[in-house]
PDB file of N, CA and C in Angstrom:
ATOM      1  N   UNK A   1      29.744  18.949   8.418  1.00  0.00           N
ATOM      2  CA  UNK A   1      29.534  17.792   7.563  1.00  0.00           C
ATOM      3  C   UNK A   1      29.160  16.565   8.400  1.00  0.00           C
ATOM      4  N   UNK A   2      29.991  16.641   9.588  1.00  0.00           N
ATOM      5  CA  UNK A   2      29.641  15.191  10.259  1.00  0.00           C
ATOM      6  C   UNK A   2      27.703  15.381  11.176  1.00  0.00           C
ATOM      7  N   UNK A   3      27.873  16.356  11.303  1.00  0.00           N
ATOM      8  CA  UNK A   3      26.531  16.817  11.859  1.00  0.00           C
ATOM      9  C   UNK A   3      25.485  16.559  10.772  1.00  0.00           C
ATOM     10  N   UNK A   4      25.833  17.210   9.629  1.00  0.00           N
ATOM     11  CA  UNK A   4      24.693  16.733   8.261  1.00  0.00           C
ATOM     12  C   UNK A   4      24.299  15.206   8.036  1.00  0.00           C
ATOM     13  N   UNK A   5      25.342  14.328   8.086  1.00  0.00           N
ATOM     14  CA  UNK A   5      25.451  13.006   7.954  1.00  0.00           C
ATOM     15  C   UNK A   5      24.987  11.907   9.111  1.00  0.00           C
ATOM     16  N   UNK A   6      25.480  12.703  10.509  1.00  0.00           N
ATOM     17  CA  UNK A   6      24.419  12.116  11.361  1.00  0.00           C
ATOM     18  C   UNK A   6      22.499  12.323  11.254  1.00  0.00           C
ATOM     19  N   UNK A   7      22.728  13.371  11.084  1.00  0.00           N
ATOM     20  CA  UNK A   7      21.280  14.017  10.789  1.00  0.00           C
ATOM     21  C   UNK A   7      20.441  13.257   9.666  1.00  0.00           C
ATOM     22  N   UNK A   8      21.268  12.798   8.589  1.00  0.00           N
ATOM     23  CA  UNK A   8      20.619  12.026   7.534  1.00  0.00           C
ATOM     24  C   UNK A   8      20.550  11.188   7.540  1.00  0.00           C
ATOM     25  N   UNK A   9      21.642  10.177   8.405  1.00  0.00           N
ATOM     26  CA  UNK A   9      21.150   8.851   8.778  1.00  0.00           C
ATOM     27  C   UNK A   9      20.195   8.918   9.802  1.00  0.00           C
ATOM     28  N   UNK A  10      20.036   9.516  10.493  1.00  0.00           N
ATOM     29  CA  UNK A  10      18.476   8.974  11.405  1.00  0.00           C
ATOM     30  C   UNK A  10      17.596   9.272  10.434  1.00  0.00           C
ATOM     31  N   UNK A  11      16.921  10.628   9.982  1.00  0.00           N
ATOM     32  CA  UNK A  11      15.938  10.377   9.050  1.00  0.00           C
ATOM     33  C   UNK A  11      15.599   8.866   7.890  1.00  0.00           C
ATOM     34  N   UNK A  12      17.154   8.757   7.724  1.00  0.00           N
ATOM     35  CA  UNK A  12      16.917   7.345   7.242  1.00  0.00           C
ATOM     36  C   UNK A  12      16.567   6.185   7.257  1.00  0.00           C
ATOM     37  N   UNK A  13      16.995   5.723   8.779  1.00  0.00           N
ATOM     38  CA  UNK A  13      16.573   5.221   9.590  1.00  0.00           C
ATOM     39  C   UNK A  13      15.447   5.001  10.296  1.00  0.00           C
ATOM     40  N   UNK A  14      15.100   6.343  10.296  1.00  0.00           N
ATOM     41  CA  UNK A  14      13.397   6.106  10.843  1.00  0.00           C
ATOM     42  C   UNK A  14      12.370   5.685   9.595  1.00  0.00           C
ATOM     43  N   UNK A  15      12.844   6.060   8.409  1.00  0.00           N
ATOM     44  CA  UNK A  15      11.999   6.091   7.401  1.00  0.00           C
ATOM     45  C   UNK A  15      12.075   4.303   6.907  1.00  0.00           C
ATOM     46  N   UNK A  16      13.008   3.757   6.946  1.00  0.00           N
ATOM     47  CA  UNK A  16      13.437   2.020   7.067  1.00  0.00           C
ATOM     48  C   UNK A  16      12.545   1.704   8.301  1.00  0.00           C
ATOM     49  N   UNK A  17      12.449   2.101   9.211  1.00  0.00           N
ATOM     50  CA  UNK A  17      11.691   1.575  10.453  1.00  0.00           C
ATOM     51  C   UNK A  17      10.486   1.522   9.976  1.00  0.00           C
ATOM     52  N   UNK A  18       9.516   2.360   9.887  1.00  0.00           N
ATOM     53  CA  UNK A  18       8.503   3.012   9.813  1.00  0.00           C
ATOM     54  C   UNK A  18       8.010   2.029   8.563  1.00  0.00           C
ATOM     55  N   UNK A  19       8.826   1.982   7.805  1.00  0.00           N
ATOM     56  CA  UNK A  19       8.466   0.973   6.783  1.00  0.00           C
ATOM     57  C   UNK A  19       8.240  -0.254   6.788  1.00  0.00           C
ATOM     58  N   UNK A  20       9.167  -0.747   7.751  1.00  0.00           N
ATOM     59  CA  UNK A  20       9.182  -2.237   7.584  1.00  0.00           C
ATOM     60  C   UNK A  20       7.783  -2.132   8.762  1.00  0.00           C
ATOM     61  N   UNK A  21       7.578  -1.243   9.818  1.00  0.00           N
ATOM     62  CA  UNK A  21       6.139  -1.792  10.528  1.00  0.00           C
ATOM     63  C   UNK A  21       5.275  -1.427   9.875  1.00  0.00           C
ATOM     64  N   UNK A  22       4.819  -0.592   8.821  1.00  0.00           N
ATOM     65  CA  UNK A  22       3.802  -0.584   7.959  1.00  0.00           C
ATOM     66  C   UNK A  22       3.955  -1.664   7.348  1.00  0.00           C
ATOM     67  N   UNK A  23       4.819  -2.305   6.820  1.00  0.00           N
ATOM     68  CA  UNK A  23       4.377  -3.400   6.222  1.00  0.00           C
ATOM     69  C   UNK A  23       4.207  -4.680   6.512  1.00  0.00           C
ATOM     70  N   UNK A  24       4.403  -4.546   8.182  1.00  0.00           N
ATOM     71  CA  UNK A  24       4.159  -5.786   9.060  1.00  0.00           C
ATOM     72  C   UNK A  24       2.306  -5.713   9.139  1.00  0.00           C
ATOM     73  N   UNK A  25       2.033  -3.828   9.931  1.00  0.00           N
ATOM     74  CA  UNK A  25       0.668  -3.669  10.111  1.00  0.00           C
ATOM     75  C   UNK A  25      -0.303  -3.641   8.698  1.00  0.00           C
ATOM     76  N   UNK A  26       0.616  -3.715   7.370  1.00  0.00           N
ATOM     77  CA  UNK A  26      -0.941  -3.551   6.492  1.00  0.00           C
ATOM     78  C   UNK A  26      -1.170  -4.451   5.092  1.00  0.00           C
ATOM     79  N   UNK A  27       0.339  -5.117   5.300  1.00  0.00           N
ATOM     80  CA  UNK A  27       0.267  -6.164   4.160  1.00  0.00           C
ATOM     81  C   UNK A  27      -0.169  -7.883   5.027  1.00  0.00           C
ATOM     82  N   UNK A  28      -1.176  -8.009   4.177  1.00  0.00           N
ATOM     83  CA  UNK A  28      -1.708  -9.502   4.953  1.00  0.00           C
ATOM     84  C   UNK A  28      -0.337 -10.172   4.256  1.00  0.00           C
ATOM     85  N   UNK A  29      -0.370 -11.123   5.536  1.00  0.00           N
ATOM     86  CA  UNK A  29       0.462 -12.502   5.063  1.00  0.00           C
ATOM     87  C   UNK A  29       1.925 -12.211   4.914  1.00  0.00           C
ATOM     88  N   UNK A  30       2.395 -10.566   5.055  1.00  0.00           N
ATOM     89  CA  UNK A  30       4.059 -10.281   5.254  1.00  0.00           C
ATOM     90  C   UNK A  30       4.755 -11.457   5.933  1.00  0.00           C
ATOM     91  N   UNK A  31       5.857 -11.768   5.318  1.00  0.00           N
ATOM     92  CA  UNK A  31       6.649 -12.377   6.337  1.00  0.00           C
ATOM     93  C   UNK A  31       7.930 -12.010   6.953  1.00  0.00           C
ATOM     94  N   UNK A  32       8.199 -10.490   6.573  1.00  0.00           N
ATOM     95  CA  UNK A  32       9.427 -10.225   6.930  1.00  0.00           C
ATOM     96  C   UNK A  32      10.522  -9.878   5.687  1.00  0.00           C
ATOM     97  N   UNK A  33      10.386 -10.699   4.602  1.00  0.00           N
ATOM     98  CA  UNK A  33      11.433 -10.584   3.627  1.00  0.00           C
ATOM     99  C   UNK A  33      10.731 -10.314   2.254  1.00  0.00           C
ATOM    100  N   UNK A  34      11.723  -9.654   1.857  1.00  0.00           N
ATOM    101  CA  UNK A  34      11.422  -8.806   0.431  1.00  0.00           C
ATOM    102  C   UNK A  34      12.075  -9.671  -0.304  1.00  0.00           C
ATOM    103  N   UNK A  35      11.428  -9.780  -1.374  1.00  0.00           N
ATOM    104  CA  UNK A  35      12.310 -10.374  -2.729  1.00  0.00           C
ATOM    105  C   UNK A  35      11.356  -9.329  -3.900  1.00  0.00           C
ATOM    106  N   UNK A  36      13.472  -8.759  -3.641  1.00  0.00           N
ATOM    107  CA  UNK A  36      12.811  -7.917  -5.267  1.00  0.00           C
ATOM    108  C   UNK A  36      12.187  -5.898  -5.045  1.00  0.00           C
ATOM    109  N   UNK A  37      12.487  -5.694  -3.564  1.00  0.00           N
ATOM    110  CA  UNK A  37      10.896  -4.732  -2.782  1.00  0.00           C
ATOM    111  C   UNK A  37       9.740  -5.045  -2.773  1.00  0.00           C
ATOM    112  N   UNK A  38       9.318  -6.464  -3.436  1.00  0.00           N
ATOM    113  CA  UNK A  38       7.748  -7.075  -3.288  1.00  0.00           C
ATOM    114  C   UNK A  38       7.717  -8.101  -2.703  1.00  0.00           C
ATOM    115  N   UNK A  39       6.741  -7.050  -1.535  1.00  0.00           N
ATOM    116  CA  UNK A  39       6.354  -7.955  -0.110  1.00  0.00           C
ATOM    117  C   UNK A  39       4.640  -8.362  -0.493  1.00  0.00           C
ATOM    118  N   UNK A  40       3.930  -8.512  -1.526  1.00  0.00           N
ATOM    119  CA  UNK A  40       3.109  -9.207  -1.280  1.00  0.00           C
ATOM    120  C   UNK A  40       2.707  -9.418  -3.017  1.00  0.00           C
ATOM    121  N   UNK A  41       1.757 -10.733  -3.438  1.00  0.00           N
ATOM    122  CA  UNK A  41       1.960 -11.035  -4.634  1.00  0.00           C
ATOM    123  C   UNK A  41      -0.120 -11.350  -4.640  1.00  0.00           C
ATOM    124  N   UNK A  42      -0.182 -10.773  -5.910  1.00  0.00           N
ATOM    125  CA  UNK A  42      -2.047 -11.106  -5.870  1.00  0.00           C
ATOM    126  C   UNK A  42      -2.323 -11.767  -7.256  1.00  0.00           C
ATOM    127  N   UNK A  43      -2.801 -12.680  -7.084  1.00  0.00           N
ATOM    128  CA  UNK A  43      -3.373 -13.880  -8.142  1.00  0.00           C
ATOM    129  C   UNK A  43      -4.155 -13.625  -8.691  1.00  0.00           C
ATOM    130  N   UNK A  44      -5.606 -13.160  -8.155  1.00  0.00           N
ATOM    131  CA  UNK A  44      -7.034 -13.590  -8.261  1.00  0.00           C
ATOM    132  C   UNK A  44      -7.729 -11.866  -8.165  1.00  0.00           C
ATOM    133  N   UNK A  45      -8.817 -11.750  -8.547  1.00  0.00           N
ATOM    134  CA  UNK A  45      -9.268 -10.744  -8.150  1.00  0.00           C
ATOM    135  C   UNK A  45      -9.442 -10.939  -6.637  1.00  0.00           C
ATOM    136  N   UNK A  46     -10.236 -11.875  -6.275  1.00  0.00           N
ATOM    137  CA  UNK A  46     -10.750 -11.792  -4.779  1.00  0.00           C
ATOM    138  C   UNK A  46      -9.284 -12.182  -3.658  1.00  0.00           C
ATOM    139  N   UNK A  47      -7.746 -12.200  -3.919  1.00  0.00           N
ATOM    140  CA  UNK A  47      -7.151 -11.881  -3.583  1.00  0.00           C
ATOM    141  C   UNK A  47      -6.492 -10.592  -3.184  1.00  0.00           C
ATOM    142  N   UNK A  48      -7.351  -9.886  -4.546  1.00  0.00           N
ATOM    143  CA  UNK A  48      -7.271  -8.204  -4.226  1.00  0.00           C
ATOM    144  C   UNK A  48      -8.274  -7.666  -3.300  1.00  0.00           C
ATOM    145  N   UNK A  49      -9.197  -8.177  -3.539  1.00  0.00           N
ATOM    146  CA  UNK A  49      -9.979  -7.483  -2.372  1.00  0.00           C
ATOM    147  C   UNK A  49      -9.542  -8.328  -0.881  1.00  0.00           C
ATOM    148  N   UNK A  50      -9.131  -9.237  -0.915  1.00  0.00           N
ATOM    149  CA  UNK A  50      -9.291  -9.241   0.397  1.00  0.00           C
ATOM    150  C   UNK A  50      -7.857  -8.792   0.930  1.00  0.00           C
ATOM    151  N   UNK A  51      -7.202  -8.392   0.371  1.00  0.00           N
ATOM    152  CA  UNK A  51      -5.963  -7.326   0.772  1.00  0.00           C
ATOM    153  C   UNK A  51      -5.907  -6.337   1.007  1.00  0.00           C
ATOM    154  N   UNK A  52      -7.062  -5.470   0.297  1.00  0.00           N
ATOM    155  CA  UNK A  52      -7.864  -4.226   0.512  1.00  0.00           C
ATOM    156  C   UNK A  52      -8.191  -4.460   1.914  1.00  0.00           C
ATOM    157  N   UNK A  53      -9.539  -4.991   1.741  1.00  0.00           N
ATOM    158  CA  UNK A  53     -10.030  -5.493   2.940  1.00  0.00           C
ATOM    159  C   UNK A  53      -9.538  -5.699   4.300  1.00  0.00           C
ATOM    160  N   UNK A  54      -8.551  -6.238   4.498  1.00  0.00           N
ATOM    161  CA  UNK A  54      -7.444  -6.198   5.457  1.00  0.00           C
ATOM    162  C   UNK A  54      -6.865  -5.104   5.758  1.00  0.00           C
ATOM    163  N   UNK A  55      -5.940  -4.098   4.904  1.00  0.00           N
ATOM    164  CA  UNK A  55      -6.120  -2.916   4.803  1.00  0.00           C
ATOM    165  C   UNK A  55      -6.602  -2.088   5.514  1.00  0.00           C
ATOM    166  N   UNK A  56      -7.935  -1.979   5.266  1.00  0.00           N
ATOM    167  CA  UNK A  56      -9.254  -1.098   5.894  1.00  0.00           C
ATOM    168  C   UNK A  56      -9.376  -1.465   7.833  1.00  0.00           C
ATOM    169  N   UNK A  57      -9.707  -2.773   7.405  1.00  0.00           N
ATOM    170  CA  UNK A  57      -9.748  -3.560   9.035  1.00  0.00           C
ATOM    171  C   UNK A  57      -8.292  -3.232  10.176  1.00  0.00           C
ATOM    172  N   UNK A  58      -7.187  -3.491   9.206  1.00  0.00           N
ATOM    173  CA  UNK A  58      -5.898  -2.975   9.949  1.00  0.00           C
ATOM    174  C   UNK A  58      -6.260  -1.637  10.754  1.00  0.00           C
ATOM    175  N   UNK A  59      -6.223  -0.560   9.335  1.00  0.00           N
ATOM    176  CA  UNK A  59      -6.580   0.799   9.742  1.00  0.00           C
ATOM    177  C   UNK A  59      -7.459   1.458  10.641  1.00  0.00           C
ATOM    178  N   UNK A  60      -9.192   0.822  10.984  1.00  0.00           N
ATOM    179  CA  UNK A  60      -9.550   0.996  11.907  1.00  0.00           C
ATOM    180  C   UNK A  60      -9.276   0.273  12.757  1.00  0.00           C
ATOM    181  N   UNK A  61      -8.458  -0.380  13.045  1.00  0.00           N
ATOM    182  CA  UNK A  61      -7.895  -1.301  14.165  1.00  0.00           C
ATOM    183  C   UNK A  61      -6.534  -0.319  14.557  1.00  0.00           C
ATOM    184  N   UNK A  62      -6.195   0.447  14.096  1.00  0.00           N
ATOM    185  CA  UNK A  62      -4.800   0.811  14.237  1.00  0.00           C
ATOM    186  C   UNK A  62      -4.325   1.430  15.844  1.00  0.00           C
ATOM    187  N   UNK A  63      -5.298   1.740  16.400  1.00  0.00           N
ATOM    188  CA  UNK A  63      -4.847   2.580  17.814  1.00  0.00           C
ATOM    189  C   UNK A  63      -5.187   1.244  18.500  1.00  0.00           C
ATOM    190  N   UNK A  64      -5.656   0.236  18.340  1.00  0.00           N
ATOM    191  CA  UNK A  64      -5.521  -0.585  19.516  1.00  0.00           C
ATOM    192  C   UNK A  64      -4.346  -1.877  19.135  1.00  0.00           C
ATOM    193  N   UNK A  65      -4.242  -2.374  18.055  1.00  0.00           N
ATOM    194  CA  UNK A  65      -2.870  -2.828  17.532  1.00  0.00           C
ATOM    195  C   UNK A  65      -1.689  -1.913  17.757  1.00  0.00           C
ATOM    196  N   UNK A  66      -1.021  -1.102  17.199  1.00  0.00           N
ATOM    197  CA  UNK A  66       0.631  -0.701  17.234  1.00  0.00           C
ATOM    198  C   UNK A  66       0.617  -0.426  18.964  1.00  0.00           C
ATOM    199  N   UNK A  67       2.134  -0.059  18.903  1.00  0.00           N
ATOM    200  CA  UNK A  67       2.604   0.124  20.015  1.00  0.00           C
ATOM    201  C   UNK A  67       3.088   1.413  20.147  1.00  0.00           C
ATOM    202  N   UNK A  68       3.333   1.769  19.082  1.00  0.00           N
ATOM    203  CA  UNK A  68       3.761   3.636  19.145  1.00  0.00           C
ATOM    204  C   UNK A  68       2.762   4.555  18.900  1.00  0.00           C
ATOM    205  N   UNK A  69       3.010   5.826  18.020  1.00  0.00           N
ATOM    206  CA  UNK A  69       1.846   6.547  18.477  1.00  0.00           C
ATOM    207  C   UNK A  69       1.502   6.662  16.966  1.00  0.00           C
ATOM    208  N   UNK A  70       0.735   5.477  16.278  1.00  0.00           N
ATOM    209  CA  UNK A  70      -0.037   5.635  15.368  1.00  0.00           C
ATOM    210  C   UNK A  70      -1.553   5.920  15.669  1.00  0.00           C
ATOM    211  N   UNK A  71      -1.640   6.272  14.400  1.00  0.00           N
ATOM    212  CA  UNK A  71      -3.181   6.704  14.700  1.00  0.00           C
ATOM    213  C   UNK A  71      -3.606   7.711  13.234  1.00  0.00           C
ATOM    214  N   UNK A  72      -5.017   7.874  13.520  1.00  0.00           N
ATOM    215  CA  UNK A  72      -5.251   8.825  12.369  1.00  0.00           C
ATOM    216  C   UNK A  72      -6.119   9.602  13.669  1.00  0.00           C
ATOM    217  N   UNK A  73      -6.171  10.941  13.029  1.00  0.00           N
ATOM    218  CA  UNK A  73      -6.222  12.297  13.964  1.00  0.00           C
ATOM    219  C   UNK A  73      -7.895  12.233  14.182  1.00  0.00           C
ATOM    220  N   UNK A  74      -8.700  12.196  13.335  1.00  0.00           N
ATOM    221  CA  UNK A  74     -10.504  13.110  13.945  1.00  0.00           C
ATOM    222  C   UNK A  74     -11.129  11.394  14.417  1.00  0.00           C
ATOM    223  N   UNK A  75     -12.135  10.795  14.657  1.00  0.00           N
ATOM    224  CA  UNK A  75     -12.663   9.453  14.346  1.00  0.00           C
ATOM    225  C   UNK A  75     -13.682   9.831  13.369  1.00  0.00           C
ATOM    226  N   UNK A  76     -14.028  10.675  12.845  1.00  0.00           N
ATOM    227  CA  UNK A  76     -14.662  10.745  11.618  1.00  0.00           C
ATOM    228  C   UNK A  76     -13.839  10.733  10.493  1.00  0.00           C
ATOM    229  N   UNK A  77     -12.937  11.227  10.601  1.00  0.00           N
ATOM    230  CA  UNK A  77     -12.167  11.132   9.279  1.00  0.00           C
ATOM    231  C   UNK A  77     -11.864   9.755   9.063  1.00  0.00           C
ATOM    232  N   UNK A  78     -12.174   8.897   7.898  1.00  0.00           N
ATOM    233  CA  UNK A  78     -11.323   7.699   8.021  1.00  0.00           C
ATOM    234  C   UNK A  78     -10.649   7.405   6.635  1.00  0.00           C
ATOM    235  N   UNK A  79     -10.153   5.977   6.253  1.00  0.00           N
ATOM    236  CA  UNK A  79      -9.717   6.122   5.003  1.00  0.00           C
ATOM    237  C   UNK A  79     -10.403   6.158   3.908  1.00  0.00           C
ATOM    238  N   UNK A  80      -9.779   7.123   2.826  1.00  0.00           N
ATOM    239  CA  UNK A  80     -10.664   6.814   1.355  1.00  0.00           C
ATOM    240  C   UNK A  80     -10.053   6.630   0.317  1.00  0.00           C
ATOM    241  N   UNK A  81     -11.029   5.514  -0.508  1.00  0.00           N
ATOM    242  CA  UNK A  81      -9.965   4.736  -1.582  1.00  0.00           C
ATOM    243  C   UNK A  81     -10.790   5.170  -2.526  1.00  0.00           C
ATOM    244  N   UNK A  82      -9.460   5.773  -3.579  1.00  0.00           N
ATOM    245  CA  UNK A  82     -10.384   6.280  -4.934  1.00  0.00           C
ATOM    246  C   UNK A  82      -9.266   5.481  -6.263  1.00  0.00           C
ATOM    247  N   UNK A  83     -10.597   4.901  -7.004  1.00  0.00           N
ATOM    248  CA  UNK A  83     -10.090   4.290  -8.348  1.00  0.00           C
ATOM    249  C   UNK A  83     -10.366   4.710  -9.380  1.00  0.00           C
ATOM    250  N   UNK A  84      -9.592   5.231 -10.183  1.00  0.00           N
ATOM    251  CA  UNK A  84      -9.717   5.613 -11.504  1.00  0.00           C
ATOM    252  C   UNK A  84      -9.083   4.390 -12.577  1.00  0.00           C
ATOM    253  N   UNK A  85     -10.277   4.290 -13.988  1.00  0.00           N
ATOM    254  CA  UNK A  85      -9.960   3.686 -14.863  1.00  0.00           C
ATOM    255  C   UNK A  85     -10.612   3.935 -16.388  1.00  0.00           C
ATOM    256  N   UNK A  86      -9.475   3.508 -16.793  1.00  0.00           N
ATOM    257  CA  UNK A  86     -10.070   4.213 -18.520  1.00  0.00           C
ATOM    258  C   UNK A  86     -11.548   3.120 -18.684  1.00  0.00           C
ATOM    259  N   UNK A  87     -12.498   4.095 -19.380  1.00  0.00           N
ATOM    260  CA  UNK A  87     -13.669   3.275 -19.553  1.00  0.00           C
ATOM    261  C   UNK A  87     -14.326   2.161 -19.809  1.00  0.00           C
ATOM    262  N   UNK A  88     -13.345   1.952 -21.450  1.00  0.00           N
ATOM    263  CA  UNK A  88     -13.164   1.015 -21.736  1.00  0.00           C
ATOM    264  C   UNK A  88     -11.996   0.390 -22.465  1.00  0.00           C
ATOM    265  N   UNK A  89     -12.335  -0.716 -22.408  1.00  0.00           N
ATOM    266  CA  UNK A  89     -10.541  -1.294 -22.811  1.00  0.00           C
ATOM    267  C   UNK A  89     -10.761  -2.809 -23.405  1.00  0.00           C
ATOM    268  N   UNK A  90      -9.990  -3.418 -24.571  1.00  0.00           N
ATOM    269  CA  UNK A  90     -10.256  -4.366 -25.147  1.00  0.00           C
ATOM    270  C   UNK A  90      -8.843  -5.053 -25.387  1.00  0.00           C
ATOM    271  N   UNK A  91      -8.704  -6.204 -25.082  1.00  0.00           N
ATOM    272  CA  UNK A  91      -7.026  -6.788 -25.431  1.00  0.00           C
ATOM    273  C   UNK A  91      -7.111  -7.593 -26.561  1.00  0.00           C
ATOM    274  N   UNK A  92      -6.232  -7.704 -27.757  1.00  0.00           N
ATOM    275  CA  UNK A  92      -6.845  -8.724 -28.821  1.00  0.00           C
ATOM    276  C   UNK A  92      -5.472  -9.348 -28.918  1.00  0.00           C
ATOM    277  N   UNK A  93      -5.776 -10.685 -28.023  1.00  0.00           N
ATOM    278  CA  UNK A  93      -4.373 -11.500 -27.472  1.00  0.00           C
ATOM    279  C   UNK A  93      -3.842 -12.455 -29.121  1.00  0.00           C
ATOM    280  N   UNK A  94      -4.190 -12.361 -30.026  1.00  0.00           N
ATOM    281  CA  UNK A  94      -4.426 -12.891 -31.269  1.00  0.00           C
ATOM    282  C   UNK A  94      -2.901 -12.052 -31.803  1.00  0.00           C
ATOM    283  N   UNK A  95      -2.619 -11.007 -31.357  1.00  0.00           N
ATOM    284  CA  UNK A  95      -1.701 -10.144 -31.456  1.00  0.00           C
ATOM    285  C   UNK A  95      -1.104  -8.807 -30.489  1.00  0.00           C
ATOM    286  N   UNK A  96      -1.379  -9.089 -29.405  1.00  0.00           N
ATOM    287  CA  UNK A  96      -1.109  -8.459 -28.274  1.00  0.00           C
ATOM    288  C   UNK A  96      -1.076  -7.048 -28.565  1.00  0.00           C
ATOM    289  N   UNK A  97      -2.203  -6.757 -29.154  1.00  0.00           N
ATOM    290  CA  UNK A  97      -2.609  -5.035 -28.889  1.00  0.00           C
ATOM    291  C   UNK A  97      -3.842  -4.787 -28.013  1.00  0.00           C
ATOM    292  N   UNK A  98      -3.958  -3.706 -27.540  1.00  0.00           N
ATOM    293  CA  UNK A  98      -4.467  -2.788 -26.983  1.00  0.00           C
ATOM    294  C   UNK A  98      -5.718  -2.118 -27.746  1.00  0.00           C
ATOM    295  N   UNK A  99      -7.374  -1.661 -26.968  1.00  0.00           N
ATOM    296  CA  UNK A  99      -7.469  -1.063 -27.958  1.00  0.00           C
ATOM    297  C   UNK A  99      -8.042  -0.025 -26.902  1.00  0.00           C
ATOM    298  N   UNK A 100      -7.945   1.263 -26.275  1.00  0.00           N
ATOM    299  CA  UNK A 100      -8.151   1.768 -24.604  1.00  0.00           C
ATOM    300  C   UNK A 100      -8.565   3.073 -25.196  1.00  0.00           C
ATOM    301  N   UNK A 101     -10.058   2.956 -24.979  1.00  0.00           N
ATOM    302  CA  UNK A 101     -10.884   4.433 -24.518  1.00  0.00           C
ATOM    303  C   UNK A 101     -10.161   5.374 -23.503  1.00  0.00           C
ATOM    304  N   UNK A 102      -9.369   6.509 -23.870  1.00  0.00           N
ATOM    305  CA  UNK A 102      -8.589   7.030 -23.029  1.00  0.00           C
ATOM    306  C   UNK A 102      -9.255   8.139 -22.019  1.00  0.00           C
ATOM    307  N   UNK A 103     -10.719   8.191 -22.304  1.00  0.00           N
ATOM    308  CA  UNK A 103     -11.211   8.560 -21.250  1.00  0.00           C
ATOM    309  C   UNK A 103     -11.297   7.948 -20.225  1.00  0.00           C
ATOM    310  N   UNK A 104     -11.357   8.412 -18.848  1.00  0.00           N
ATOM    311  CA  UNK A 104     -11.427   7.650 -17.391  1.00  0.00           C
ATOM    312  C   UNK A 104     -12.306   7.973 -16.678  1.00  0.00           C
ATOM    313  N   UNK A 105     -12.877   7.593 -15.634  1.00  0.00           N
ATOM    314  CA  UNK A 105     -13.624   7.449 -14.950  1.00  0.00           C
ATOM    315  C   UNK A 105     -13.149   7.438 -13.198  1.00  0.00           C
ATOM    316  N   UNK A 106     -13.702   8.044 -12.234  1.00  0.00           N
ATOM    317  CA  UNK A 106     -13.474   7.666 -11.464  1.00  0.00           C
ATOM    318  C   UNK A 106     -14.663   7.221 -10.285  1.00  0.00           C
TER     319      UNK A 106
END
């Protein structure tokens, strides 16, 4: 039992680590503290992209930024972002319904 429990706190531990430097290396503008588990807040559309954006730039930046042994494995392989969304969609704020083509698209 005491062997199981050591064993599960490091996995735990590393997985808290690992976290908080991913979210040093890929959230723009982190500062360290969570309120809530939300470490970053988006306003604007072009706040979203440029969080994306950052993102991407982090990621191919990643072997010459961290200090441990991150990395992604081939240099061809890199990241890919896929968005899916229902087609179409209409809000009728007059009465806060919905009116959503439940087909999607990606």
């Amino acid at each position: 039992l005491v062997f199981f429990g050591l064993s599960n706190q490091l996995v735990v531990s590393f997985k808290e680590e690992n976290t908080v430097a991913f979210k040093h290396l890929f959230l723009k503008g982190y500062s360290g503290t969570d309120e809530d588990d939300y470490s970053c807040s988006i306003y604007t559309q072009q706040d979203a992209y440029d969080s994306i954006f950052y993102v991407i730039n982090q990621y191919r930046n990643l072997k010459n930024i961290s200090l441990g042994t991150l990395g992604y494995e081939h240099e061809e392989s890199g990241l890919k972002i896929c968005k899916q969304q229902y087609k179409r969609g209409k809000m009728l704020p007059s009465n806060d319904t919905l009116n959503i083509d439940v087909s999607t698209e990606t």
